[in-house]
N, C-alpha and C. Protein backbone atom coordinates (compact mmCIF):
# COMPACT_ATOMS: atom_id res chain seq x y z
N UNK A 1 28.04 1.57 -8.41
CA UNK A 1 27.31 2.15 -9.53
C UNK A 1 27.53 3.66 -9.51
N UNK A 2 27.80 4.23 -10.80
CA UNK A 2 28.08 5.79 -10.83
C UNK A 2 26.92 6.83 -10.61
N UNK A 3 27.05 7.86 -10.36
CA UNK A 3 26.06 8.68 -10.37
C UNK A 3 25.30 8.67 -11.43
N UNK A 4 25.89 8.67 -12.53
CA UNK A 4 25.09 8.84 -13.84
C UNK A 4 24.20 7.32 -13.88
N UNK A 5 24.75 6.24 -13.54
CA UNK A 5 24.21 4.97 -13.88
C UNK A 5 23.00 4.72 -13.04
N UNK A 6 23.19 5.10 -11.81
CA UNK A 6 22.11 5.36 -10.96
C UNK A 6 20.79 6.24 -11.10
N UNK A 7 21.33 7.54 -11.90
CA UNK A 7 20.55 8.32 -12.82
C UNK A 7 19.60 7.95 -13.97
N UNK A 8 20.15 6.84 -14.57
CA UNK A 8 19.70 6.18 -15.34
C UNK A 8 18.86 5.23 -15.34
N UNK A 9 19.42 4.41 -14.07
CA UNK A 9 18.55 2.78 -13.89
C UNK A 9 16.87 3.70 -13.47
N UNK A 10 17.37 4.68 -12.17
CA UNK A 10 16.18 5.31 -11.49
C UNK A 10 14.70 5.99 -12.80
N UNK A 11 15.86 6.69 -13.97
CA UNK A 11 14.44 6.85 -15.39
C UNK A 11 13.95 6.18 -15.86
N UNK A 12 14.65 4.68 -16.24
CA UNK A 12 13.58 3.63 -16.59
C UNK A 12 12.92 3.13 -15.47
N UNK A 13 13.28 3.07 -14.04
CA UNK A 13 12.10 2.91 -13.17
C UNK A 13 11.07 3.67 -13.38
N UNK A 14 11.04 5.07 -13.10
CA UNK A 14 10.33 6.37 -13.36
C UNK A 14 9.75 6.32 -14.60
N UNK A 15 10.16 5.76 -15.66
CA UNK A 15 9.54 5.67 -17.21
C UNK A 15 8.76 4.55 -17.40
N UNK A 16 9.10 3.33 -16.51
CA UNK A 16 8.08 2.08 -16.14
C UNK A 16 7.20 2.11 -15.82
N UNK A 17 7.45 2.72 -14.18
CA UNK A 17 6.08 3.32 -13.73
C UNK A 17 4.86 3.87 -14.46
N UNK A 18 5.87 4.61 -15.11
CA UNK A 18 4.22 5.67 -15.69
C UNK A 18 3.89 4.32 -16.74
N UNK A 19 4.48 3.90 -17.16
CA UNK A 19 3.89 2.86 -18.41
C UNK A 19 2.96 1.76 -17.94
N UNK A 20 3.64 1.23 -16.84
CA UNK A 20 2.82 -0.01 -16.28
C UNK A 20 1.41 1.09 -15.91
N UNK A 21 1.64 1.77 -15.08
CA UNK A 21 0.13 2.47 -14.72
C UNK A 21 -0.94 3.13 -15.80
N UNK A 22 -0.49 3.42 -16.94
CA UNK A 22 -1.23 3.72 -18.10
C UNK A 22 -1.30 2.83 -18.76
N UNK A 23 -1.18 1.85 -19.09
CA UNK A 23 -1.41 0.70 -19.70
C UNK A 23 -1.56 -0.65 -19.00
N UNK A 24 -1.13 -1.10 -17.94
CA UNK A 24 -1.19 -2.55 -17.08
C UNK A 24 -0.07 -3.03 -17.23
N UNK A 25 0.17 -4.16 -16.60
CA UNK A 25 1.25 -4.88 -16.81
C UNK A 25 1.13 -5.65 -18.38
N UNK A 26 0.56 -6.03 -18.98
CA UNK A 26 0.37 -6.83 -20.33
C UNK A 26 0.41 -5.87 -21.27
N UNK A 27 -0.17 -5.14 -21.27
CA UNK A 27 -0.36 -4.59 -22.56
C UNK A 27 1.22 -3.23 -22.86
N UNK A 28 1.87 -3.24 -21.84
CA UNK A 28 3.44 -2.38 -21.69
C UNK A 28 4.20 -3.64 -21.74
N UNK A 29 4.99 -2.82 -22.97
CA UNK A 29 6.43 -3.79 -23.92
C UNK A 29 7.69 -2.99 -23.61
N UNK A 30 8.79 -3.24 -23.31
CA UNK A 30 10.01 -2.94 -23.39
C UNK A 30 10.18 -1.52 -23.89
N UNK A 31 9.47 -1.55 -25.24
CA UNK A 31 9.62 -0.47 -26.39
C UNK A 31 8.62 0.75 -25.66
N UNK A 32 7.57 0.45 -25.12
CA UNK A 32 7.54 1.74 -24.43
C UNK A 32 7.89 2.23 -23.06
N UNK A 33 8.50 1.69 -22.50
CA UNK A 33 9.64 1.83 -21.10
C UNK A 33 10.26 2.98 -21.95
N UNK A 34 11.50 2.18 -22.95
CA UNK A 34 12.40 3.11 -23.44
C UNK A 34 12.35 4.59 -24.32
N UNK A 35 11.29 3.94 -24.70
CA UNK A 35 10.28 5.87 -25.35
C UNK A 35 9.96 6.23 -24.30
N UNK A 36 9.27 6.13 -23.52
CA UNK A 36 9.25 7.11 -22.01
C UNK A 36 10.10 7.71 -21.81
N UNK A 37 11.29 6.90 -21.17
CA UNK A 37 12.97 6.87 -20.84
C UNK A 37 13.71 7.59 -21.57
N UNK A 38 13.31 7.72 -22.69
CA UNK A 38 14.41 8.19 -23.85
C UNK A 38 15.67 7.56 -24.06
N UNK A 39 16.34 6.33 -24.09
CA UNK A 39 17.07 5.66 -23.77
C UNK A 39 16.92 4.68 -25.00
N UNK A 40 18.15 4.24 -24.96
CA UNK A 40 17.91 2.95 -26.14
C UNK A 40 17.46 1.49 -25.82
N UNK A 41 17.29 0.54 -26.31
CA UNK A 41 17.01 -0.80 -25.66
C UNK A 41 18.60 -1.41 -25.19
N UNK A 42 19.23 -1.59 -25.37
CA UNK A 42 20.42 -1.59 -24.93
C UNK A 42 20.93 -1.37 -23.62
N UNK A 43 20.55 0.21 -23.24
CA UNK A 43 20.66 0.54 -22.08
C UNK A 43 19.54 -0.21 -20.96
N UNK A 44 18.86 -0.70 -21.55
CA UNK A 44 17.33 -0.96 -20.66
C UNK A 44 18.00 -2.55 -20.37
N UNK A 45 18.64 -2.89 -21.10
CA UNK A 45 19.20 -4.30 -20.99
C UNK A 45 20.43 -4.63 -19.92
N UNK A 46 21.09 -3.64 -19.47
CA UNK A 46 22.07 -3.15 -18.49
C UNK A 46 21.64 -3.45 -17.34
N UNK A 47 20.74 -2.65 -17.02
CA UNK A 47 20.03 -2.54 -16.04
C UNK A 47 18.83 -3.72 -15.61
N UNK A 48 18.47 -4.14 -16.48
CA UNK A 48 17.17 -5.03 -16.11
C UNK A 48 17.12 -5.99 -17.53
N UNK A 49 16.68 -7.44 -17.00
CA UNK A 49 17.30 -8.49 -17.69
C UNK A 49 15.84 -8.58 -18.60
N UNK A 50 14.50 -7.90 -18.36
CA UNK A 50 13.54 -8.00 -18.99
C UNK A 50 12.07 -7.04 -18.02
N UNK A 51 10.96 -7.54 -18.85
CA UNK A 51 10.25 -6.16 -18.29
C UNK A 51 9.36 -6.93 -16.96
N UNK A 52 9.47 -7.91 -16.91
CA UNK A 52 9.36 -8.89 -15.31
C UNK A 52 9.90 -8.06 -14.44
N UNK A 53 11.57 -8.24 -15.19
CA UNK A 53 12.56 -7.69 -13.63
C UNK A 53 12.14 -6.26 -13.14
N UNK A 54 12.03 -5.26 -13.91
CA UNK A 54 11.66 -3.76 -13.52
C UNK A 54 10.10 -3.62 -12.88
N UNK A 55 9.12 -4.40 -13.37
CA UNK A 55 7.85 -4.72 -12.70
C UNK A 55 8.27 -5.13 -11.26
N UNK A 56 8.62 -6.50 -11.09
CA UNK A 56 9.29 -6.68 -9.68
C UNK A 56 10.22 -5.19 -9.03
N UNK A 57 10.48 -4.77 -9.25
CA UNK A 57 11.88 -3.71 -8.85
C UNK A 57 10.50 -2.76 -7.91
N UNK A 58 9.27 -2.24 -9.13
CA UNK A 58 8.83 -1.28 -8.80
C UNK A 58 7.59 -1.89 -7.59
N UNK A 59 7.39 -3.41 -8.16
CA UNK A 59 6.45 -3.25 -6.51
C UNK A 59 6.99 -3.75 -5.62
N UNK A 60 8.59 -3.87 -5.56
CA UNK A 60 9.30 -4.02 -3.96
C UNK A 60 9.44 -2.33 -3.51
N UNK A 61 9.74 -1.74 -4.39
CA UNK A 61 9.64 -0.38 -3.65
C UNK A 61 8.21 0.31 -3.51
N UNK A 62 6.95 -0.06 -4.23
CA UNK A 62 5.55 0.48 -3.56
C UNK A 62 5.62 -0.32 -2.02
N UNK A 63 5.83 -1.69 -2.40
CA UNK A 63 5.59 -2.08 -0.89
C UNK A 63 6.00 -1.20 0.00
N UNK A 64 8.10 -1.00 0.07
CA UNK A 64 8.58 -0.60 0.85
C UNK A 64 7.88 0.94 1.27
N UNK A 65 7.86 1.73 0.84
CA UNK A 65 7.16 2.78 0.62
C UNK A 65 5.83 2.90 1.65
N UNK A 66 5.04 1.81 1.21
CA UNK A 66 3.72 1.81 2.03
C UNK A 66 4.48 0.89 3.37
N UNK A 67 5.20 0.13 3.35
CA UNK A 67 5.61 -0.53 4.99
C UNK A 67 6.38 0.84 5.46
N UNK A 68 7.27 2.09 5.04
CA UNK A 68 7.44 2.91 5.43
C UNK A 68 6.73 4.19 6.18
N UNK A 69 5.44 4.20 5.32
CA UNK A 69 4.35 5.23 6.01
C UNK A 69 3.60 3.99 7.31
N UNK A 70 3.85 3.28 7.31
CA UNK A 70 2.68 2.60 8.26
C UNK A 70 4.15 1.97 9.83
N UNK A 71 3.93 3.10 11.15
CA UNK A 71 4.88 3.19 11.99
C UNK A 71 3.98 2.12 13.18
N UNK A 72 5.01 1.76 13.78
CA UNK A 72 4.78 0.55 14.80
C UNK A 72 3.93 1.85 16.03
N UNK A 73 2.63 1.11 16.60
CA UNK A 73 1.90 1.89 17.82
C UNK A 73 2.99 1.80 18.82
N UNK A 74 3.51 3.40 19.07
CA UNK A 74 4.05 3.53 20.67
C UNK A 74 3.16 3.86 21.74
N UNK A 75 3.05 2.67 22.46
CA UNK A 75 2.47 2.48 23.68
C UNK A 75 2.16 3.74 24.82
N UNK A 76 3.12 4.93 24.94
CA UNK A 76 3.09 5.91 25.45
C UNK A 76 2.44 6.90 24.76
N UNK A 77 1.89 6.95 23.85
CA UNK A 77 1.29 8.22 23.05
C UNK A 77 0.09 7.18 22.87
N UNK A 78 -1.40 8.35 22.23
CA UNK A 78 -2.53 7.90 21.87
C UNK A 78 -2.40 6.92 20.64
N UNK A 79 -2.43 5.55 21.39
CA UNK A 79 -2.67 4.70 20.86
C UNK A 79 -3.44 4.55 18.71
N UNK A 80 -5.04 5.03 19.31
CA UNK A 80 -5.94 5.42 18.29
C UNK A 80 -5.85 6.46 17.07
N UNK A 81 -4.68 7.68 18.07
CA UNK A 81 -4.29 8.77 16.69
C UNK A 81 -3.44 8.10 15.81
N UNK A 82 -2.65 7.25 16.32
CA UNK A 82 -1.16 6.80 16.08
C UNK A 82 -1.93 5.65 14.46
N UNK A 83 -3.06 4.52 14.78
CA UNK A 83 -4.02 4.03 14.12
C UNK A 83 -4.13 5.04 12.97
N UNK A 84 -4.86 6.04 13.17
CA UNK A 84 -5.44 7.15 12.51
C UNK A 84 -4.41 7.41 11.58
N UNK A 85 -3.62 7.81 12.32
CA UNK A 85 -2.55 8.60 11.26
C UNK A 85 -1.75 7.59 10.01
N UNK A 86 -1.87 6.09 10.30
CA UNK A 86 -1.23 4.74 9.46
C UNK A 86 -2.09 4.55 8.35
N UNK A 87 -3.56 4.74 8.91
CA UNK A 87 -4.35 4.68 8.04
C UNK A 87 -4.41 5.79 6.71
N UNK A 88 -4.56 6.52 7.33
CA UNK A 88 -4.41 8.14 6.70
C UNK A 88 -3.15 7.85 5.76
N UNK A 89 -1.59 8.13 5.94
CA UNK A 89 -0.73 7.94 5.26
C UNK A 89 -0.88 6.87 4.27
N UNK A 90 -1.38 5.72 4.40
CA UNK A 90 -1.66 4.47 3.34
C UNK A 90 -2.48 5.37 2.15
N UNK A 91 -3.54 5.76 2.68
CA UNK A 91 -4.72 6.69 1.50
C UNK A 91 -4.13 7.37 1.16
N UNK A 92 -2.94 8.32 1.98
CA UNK A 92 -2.73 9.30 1.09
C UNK A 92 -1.94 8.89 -0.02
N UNK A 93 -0.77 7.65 0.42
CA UNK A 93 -0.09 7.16 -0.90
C UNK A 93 -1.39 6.65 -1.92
N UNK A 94 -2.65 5.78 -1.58
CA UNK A 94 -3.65 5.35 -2.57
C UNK A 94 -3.80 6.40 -3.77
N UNK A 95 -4.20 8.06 -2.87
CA UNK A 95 -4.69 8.96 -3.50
C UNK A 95 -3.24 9.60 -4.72
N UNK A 96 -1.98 9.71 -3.78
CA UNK A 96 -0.94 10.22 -4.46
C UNK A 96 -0.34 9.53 -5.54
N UNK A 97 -0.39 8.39 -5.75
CA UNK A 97 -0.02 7.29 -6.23
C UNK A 97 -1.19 6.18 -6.98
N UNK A 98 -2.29 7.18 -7.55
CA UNK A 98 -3.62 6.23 -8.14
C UNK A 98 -2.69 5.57 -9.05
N UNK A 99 -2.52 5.21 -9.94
CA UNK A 99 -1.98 4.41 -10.65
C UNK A 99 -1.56 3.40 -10.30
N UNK A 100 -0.37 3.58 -9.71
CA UNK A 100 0.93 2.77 -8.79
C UNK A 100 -0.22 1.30 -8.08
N UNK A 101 -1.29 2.07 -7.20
CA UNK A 101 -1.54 1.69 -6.48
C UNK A 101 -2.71 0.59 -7.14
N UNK A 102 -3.31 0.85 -8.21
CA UNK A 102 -4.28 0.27 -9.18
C UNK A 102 -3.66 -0.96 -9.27
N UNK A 103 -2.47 -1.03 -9.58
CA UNK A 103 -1.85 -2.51 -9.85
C UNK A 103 -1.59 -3.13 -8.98
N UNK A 104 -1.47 -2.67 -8.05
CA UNK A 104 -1.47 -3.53 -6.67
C UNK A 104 -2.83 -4.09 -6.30
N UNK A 105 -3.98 -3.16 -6.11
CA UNK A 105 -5.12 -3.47 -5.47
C UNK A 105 -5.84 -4.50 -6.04
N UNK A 106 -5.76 -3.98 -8.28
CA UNK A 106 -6.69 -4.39 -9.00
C UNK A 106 -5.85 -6.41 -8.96
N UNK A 107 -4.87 -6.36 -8.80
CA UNK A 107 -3.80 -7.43 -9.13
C UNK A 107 -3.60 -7.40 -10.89
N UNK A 108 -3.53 -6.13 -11.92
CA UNK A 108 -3.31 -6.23 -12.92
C UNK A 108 -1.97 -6.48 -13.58
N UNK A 109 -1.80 -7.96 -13.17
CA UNK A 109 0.12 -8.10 -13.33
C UNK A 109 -0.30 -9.79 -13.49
N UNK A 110 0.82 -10.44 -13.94
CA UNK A 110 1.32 -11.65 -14.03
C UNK A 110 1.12 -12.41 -12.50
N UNK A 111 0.25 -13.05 -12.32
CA UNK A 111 0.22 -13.61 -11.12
C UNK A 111 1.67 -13.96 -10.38
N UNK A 112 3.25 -14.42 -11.07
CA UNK A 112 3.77 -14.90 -10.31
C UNK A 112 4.54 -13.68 -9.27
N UNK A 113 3.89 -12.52 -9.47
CA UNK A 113 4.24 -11.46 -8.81
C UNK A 113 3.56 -11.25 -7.27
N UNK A 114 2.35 -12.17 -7.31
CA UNK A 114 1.43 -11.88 -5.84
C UNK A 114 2.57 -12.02 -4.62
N UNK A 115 3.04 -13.14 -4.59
CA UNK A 115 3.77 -13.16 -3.31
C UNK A 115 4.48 -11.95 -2.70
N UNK A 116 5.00 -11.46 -3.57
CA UNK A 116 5.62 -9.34 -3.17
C UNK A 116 4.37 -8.74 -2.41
N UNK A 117 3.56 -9.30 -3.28
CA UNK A 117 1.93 -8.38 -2.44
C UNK A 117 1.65 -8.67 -1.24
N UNK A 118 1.30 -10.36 -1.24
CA UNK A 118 0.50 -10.75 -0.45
C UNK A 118 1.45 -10.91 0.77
N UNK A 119 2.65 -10.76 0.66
CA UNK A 119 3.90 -11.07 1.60
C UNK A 119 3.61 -9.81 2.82
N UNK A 120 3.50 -8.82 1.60
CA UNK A 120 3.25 -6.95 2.04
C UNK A 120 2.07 -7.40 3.23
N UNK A 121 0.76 -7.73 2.74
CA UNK A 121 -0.74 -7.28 2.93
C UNK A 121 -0.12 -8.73 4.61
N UNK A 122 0.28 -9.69 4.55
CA UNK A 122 0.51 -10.40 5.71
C UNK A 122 1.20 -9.80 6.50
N UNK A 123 2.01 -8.80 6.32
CA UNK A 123 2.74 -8.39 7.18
C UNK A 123 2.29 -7.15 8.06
N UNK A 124 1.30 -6.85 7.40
CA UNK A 124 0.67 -5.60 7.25
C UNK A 124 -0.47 -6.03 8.66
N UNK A 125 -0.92 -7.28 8.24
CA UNK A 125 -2.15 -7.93 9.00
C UNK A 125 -1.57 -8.09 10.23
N UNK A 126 -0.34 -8.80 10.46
CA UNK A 126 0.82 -9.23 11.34
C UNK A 126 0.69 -8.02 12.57
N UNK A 127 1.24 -6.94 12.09
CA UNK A 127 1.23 -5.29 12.34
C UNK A 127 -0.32 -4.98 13.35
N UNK A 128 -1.05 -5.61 12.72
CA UNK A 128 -2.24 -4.69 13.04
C UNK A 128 -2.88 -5.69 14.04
N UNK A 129 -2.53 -6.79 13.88
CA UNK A 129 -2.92 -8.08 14.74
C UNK A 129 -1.95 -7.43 16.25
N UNK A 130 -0.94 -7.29 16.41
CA UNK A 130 0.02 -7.00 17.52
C UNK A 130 -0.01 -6.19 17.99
N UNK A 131 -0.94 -4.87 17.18
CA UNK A 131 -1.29 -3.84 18.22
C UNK A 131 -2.70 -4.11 18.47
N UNK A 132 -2.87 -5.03 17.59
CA UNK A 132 -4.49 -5.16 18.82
C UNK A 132 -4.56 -6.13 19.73
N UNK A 133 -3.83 -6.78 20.21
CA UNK A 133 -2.89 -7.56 21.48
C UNK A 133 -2.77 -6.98 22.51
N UNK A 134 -1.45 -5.50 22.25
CA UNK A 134 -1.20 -5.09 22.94
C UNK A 134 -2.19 -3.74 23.52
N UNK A 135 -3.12 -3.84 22.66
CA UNK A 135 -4.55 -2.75 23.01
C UNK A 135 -5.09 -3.44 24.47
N UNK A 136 -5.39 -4.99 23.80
CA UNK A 136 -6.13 -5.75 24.96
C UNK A 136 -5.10 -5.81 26.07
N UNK A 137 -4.10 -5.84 25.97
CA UNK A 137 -3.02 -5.95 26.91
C UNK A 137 -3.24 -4.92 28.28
N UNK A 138 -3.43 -3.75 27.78
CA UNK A 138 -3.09 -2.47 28.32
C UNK A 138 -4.67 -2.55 28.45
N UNK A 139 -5.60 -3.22 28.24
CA UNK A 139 -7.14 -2.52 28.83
C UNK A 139 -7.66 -1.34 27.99
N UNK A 140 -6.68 -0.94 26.54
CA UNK A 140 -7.90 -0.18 25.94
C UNK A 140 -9.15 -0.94 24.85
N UNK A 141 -8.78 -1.99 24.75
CA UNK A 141 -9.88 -3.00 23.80
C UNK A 141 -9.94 -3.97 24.70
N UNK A 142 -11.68 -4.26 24.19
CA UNK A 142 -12.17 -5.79 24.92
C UNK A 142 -11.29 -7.11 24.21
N UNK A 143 -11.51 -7.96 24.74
CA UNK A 143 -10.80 -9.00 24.49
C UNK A 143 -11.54 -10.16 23.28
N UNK A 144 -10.75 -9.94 21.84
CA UNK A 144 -11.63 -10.05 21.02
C UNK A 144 -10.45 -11.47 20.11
N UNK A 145 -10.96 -12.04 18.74
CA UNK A 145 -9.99 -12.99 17.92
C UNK A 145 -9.40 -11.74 17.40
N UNK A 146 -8.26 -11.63 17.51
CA UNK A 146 -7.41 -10.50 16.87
C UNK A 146 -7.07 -11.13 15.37
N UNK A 147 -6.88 -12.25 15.26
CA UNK A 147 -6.25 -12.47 13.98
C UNK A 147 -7.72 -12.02 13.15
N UNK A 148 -8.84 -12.38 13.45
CA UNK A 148 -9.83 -11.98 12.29
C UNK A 148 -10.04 -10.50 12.41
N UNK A 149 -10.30 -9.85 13.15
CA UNK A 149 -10.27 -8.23 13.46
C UNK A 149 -9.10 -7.92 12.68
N UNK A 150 -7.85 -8.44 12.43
CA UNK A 150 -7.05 -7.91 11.75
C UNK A 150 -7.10 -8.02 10.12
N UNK A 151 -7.85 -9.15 9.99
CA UNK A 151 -8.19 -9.51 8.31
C UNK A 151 -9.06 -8.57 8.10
N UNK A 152 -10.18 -8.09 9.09
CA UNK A 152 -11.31 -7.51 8.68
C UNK A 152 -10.66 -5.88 8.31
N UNK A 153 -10.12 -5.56 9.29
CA UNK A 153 -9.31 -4.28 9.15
C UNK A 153 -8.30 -4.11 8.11
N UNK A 154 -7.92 -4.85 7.37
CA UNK A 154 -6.48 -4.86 6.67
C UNK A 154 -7.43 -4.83 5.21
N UNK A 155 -8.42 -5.47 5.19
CA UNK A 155 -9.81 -5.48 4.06
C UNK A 155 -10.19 -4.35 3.61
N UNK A 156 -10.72 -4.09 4.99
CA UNK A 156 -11.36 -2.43 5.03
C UNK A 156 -10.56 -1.57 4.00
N UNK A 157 -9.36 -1.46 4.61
CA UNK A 157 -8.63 -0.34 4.18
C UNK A 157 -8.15 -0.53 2.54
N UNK A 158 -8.45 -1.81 2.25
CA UNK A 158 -7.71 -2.19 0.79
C UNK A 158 -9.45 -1.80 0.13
N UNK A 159 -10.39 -2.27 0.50
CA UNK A 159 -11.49 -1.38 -0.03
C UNK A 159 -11.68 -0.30 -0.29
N UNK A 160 -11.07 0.63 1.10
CA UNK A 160 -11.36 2.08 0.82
C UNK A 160 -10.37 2.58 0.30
N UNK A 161 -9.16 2.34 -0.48
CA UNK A 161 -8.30 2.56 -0.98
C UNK A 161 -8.67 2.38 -2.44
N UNK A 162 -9.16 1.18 -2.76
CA UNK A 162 -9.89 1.23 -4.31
C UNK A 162 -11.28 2.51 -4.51
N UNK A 163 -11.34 2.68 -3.37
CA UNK A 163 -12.20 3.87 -3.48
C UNK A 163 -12.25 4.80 -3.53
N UNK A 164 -11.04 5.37 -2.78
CA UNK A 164 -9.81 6.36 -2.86
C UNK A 164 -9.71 7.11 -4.35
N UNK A 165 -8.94 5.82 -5.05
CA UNK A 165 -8.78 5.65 -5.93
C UNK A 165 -9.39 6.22 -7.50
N UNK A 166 -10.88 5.37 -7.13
CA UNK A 166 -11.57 5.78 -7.90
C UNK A 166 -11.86 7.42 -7.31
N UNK A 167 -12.34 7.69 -6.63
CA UNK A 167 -12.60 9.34 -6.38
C UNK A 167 -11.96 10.14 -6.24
N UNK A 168 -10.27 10.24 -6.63
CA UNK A 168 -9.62 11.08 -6.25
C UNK A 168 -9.43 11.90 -4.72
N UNK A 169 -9.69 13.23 -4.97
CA UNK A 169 -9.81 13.99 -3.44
C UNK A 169 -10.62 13.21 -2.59
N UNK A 170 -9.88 12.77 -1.93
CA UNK A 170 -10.86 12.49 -0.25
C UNK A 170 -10.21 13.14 1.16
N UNK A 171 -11.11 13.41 2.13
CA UNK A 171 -10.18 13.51 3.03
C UNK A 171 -9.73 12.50 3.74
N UNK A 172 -8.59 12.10 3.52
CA UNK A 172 -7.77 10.68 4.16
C UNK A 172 -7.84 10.87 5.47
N UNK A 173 -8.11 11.61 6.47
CA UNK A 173 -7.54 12.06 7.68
C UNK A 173 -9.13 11.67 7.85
N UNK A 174 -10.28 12.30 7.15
CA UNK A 174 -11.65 11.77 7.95
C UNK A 174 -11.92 10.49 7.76
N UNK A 175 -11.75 9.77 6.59
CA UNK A 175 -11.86 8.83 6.10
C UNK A 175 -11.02 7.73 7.01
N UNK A 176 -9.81 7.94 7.36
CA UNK A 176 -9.35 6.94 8.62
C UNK A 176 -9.59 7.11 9.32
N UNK A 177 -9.89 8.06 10.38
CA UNK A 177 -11.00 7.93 11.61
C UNK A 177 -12.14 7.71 11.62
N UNK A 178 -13.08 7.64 10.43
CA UNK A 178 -14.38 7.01 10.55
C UNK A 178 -14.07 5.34 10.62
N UNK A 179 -13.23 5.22 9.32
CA UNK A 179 -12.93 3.27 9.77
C UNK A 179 -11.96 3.33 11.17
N UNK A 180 -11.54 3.67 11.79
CA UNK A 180 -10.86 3.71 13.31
C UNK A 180 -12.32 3.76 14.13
N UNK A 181 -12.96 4.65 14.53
CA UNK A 181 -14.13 4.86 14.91
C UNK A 181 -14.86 3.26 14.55
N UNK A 182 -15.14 3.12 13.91
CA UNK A 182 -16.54 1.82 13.16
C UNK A 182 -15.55 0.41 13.92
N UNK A 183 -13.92 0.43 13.56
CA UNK A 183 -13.24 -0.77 14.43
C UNK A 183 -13.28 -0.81 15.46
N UNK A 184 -13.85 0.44 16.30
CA UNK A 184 -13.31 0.29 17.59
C UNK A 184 -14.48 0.29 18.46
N UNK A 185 -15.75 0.54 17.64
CA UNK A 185 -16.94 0.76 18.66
C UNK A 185 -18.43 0.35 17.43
N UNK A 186 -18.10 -0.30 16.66
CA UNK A 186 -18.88 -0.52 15.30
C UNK A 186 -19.89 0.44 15.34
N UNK A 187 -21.52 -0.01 15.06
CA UNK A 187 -22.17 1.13 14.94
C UNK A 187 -24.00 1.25 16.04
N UNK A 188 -23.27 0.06 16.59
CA UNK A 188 -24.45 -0.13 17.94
C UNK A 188 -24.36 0.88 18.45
N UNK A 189 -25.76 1.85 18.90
CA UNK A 189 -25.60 2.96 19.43
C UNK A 189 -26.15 1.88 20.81
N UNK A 190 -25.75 1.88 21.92
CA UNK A 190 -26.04 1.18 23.31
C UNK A 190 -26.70 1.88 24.35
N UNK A 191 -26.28 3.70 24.33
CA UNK A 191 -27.12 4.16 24.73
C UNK A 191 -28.28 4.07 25.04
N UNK A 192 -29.05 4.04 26.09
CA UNK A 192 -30.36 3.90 26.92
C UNK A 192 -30.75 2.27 26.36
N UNK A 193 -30.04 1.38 26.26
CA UNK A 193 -30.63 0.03 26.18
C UNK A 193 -30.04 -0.79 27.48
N UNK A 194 -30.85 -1.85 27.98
CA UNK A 194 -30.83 -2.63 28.75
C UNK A 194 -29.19 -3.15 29.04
């Protein structure tokens, strides 16, 4: 593919985007991709066989994107910052990316699209299940059902991300260490009890 063609396919992505996120997946037609785009329908036809295919296109790359900010725990460094900081980067795409991210969370798309999602959010769980394994492994967590600790955690964060969302500015950096904090020691104060 040429530079220019690549130039091209990438503006009706970029011209999708903004469309699907200002309008939803249903209510964005072809015809306003290409008014975004500035492009003719023709060209939009080159590139993408209909407005399914470019919908799919754009949430294999939100996924990739968010499986990109979220890095495997290395065992030799603080465990919990490493947590912190996965969390943090996810919000900050929530916050950087309100729109983008609306269609993912809200599921405002054609159902036969979930599996891209839910493929994401399992893998995601997968991720978070294996470092809390290897937490118990190493003696920094008690020995707990990791697979539900990981649903509960993978929840959390898709909550506070619609929340994100809705409020704009947050601080992502406090906001994932308070849910890091609440996973890791909930909110029993134990102090001076039996």
């Amino acid at each position: 593919m040429s530079v220019q063609a690549k130039n091209t396919r990438e503006r009706l992505i970029e011209a999708a985007k903004k469309v699907f996120s200002e309008r939803g997946f249903f209510e964005s037609h072809i015809s306003h991709i290409i008014e975004e785009a500035g492009t003719a329908r023709g060209t939009f036809y080159i590139y993408f066989e209909s407005k399914e295919e470019i919908f799919k296109e754009i949430l294999k790359e939100i996924v990739e994107e968010l499986k990109r900010r979220i890095k495997p725990v290395n065992v030799k460094e603080d465990p919990i910052n490493q947590i912190v900081r996965n969390i943090e980067r996810v919000l900050d795409f929530a916050v950087e990316e309100r729109e983008l991210s609306k269609i993912i969370l809200f599921r405002s798309y054609d159902t036969s699209f979930s599996t891209i999602v839910d493929e994401f959010f399992k893998e995601v769980t997968e991720m978070v299940k294996t470092s809390l394994e290897k937490g118990i492994l190493m003696g920094y967590l008690k020995p707990v059902n990791t697979e539900i600790i990981a649903q509960a955690m993978v929840g959390a964060v898709k909550e506070i991300m619609k929340n994100a969302i809705e409020k704009g500015n947050i601080d992502t950096y406090m906001v994932a260490k308070e849910l890091v904090e609440f996973a890791l020691g909930g909110l029993w104060d134990v102090k001076g009890r039996c």
